[in-house]
C-alpha atoms as a PDB file:
ATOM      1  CA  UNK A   1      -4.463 -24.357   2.281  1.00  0.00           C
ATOM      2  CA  UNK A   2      -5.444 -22.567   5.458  1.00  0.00           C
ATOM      3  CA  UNK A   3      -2.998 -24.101   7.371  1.00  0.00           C
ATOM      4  CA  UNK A   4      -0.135 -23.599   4.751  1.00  0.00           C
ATOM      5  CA  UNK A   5      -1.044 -20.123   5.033  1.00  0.00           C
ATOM      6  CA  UNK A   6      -0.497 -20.073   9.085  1.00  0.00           C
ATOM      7  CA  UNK A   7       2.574 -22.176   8.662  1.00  0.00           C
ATOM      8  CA  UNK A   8       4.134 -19.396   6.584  1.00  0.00           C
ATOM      9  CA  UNK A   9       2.341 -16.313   8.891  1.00  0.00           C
ATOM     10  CA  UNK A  10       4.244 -18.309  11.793  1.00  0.00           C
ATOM     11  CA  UNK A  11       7.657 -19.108   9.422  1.00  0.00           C
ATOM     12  CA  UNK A  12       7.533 -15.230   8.734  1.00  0.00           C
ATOM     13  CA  UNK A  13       6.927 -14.135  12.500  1.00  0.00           C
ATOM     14  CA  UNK A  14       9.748 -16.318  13.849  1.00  0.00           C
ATOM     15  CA  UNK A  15      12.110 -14.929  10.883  1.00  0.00           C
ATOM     16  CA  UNK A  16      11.197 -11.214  11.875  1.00  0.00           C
ATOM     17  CA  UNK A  17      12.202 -12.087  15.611  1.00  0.00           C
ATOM     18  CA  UNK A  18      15.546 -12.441  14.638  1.00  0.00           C
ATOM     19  CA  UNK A  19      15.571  -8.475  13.776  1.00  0.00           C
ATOM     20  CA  UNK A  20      13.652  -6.959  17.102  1.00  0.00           C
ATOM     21  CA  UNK A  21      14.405  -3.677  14.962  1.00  0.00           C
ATOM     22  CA  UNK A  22      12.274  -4.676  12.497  1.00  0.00           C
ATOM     23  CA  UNK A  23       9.013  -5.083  14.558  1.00  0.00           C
ATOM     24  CA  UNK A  24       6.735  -2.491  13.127  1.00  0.00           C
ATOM     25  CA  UNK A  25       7.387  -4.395   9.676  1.00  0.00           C
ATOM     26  CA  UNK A  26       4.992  -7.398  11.054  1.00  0.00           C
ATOM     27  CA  UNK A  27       2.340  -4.549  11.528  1.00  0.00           C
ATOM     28  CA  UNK A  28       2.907  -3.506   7.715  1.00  0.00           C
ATOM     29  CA  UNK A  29       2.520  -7.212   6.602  1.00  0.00           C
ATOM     30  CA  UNK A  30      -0.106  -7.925   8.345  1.00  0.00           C
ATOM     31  CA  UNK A  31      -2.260  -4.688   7.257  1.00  0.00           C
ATOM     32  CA  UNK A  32      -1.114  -5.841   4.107  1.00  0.00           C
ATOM     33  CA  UNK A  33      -2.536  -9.330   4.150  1.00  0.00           C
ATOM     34  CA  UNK A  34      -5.664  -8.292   5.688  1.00  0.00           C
ATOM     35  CA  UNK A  35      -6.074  -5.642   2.761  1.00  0.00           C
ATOM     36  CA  UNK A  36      -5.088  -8.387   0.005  1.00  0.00           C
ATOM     37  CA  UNK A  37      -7.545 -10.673   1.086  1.00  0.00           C
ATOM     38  CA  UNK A  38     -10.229  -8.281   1.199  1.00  0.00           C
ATOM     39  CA  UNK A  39      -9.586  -7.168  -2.509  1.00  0.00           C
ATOM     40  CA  UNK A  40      -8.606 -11.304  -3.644  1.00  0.00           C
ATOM     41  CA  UNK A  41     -12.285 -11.976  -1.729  1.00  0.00           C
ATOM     42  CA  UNK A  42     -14.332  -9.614  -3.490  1.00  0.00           C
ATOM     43  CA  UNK A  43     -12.480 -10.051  -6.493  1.00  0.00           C
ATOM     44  CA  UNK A  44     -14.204 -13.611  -6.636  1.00  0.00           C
ATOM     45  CA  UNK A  45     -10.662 -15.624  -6.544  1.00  0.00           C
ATOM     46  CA  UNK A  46     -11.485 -18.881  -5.430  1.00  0.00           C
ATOM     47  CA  UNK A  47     -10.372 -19.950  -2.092  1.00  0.00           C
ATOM     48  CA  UNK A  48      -7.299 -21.267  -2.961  1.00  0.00           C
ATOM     49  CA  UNK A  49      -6.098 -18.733  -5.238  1.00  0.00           C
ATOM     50  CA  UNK A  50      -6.573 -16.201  -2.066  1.00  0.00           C
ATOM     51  CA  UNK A  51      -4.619 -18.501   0.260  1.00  0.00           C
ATOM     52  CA  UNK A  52      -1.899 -18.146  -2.282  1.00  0.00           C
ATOM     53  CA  UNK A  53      -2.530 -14.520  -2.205  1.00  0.00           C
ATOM     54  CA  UNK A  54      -2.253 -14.362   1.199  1.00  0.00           C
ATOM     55  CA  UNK A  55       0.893 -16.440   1.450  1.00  0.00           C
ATOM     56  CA  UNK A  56       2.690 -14.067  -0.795  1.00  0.00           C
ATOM     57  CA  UNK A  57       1.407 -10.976   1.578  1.00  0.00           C
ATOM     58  CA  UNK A  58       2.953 -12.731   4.521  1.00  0.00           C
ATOM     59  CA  UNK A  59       6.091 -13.155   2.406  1.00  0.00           C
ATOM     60  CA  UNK A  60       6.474  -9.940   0.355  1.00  0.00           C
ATOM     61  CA  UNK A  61       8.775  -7.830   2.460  1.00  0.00           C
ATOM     62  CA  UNK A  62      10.827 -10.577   4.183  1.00  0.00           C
ATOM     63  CA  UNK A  63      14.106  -9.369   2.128  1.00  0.00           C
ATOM     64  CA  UNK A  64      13.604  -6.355   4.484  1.00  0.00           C
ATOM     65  CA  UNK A  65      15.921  -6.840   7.424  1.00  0.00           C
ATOM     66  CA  UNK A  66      18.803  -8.742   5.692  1.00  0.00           C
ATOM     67  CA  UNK A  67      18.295  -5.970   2.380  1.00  0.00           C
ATOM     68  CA  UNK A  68      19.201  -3.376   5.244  1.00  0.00           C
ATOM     69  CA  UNK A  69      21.823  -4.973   6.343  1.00  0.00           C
ATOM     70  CA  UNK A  70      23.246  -6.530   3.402  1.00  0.00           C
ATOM     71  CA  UNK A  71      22.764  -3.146   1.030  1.00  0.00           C
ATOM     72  CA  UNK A  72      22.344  -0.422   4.306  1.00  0.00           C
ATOM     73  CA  UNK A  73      18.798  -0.069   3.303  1.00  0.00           C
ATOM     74  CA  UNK A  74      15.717  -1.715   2.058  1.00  0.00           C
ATOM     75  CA  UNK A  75      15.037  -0.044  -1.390  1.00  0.00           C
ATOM     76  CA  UNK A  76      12.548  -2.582  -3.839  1.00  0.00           C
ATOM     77  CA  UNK A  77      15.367  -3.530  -5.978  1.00  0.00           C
ATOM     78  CA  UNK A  78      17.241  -4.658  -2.833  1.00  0.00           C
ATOM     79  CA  UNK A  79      14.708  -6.128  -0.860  1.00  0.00           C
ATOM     80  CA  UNK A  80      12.956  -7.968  -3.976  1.00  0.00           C
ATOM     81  CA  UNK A  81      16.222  -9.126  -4.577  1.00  0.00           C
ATOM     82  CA  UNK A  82      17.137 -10.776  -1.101  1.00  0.00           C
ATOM     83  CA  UNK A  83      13.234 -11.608  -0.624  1.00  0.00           C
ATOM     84  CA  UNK A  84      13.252 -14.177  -3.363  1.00  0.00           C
ATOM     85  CA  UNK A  85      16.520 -16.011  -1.818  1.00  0.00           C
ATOM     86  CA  UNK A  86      14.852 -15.785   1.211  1.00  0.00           C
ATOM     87  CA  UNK A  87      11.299 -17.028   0.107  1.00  0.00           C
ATOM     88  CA  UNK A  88      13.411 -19.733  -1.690  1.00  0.00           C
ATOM     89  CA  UNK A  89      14.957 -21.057   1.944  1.00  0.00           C
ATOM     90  CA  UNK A  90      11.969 -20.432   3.487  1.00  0.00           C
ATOM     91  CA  UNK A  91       9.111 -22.590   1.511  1.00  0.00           C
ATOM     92  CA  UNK A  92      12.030 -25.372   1.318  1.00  0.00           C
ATOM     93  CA  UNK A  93      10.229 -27.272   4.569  1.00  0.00           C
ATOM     94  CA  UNK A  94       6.725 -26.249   3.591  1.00  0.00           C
ATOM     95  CA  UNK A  95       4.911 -29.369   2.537  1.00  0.00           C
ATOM     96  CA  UNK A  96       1.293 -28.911   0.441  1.00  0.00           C
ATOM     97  CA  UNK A  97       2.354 -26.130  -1.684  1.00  0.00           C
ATOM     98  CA  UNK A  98       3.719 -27.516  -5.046  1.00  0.00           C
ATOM     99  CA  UNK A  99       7.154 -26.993  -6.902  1.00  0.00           C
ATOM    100  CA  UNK A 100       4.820 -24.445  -9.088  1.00  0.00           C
ATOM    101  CA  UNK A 101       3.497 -22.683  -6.180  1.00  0.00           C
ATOM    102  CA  UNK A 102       6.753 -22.519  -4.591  1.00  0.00           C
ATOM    103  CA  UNK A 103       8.133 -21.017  -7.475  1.00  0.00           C
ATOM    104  CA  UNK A 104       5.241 -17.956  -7.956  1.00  0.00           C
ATOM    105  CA  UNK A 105       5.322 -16.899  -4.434  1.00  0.00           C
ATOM    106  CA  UNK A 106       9.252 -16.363  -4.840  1.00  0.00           C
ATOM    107  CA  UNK A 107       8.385 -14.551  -8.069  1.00  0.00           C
ATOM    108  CA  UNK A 108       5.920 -12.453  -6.705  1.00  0.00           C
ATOM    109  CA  UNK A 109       8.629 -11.714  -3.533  1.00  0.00           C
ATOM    110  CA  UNK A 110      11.061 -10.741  -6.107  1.00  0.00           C
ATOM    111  CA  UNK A 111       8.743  -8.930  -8.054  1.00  0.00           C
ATOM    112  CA  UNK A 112       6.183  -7.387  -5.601  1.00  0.00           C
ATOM    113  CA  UNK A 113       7.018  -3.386  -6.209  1.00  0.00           C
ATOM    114  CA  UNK A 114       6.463  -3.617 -10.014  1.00  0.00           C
ATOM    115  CA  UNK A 115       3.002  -3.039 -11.850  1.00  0.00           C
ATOM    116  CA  UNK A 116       3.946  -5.179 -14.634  1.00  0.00           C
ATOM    117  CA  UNK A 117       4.992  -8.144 -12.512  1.00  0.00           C
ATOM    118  CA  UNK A 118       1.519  -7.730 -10.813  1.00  0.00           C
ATOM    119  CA  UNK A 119      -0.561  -8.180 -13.886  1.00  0.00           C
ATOM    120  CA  UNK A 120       1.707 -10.789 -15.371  1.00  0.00           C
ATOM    121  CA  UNK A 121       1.629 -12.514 -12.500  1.00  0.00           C
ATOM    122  CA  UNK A 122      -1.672 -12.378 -11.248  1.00  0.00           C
ATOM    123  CA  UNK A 123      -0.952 -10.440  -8.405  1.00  0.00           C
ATOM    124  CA  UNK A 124      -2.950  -7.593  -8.091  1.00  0.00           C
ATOM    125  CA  UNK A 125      -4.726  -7.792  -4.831  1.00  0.00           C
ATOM    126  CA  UNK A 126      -1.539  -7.871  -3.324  1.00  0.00           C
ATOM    127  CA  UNK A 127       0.366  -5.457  -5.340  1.00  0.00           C
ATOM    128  CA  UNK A 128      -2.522  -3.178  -4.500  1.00  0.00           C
ATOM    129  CA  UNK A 129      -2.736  -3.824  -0.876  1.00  0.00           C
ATOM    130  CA  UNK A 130       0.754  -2.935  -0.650  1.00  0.00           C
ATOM    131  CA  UNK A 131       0.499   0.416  -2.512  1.00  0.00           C
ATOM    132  CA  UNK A 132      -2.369   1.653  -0.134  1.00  0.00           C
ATOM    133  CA  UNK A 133      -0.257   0.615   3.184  1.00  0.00           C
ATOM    134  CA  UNK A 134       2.590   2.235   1.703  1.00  0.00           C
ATOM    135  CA  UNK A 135       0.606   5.718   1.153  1.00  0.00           C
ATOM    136  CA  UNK A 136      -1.262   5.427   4.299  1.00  0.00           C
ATOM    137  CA  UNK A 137       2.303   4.877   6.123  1.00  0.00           C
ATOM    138  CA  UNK A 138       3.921   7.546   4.668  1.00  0.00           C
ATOM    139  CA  UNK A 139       5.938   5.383   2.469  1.00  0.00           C
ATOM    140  CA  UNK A 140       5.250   6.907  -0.304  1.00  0.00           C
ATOM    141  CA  UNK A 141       4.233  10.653  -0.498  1.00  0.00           C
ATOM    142  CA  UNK A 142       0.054  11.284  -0.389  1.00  0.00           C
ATOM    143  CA  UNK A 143       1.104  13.969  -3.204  1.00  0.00           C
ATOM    144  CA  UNK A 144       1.430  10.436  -5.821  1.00  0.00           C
ATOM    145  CA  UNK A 145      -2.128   8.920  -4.628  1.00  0.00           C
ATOM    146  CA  UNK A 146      -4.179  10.406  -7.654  1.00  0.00           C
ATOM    147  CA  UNK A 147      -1.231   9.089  -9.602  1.00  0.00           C
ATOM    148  CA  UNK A 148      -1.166   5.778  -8.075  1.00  0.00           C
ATOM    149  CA  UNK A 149      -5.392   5.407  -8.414  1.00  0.00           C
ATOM    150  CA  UNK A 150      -4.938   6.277 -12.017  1.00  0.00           C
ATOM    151  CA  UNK A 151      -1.988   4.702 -13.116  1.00  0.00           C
ATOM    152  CA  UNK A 152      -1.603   1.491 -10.718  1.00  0.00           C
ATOM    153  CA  UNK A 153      -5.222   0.445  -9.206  1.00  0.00           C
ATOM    154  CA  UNK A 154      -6.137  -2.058 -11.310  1.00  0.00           C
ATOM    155  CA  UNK A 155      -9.129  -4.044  -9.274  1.00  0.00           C
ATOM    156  CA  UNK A 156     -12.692  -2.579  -8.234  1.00  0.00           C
ATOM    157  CA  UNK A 157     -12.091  -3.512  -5.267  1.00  0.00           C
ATOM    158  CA  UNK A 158      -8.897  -1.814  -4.723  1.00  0.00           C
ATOM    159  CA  UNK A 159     -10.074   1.098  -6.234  1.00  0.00           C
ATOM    160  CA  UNK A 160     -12.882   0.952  -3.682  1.00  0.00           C
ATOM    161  CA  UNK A 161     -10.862   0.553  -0.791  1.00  0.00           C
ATOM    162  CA  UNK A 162      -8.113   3.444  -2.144  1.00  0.00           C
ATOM    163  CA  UNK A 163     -10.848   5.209  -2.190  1.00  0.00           C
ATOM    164  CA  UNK A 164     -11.895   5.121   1.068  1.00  0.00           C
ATOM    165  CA  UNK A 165      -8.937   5.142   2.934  1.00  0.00           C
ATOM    166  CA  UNK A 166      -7.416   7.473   0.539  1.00  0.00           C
ATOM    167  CA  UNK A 167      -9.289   9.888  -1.376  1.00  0.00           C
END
């Protein structure tokens, strides 16, 4: 699975260099994979479960640059949106993952900004991971973190980590 996951890291990468305007994005992505795997880790997912995890980090913002271009911006409903189509075109020449696989990590692309999707879909490290880069980048207002912690962390170990990067 390890070298599914750097197939995609490097599919994702060579995507992005098509939008040089879109180069602190990789920097968000990969803060958010690093987090996810941290929280998928000491969450006890098994190895392959946070290789999956991981994929989806690489993946979850790649409706980005075409959302912006497509829509004029990259709100969640637009780039979940284009991110699944993408995901979709993008795991087509990926070989090891299966047809199920293939199908969660577009789910999870499409889905990755909602709380709901997270827990139905087993995504929480990442959904997590993403909500701490977001504050800590200004995404989202520091004003919503108690919110967030209360509302949205789901994991001890997210809640650890918000906690000390946040609180």
């Amino acid at each position: 699975m390890k070298l599914i996951n750097d197939a995609i890291a490097e599919i994702v990468i060579e995507y992005y260099s098509k939008y040089p305007q879109m180069r602190e994005d990789i920097l968000h992505t990969q803060e958010v994979v690093t987090f996810t795997r941290l929280i998928a880790v000491n969450e006890g997912l098994d190895e392959h479960q946070t290789a999956l995890m991981e994929a989806a980090a690489w993946l979850h913002d790649i409706g980005c640059p075409e959302a912006k271009i497509e829509c004029g911006n990259s709100l969640p409903a637009n780039q979940q949106r284009v991110g699944r189509i993408v995901t979709n075109d993008l795991l087509q020449n990926v070989s090891g993952l299966t047809a199920e696989e293939k199908t969660w990590l577009a789910d999870v692309v499409g889905t990755h900004h909602q709380h709901q999707s997270a827990i139905d879909l087993h995504f929480e490290p990442l959904f997590e991971a993403d909500l701490i880069v977001n504050l800590l980048s200004g995404y989202y207002s520091m004003d919503k973190a108690a919110h967030f912690y209360d509302k949205m962390m789901l994991t001890e170990s997210g809640k650890r980590l918000f906690k000390v990067l946040i609180k």
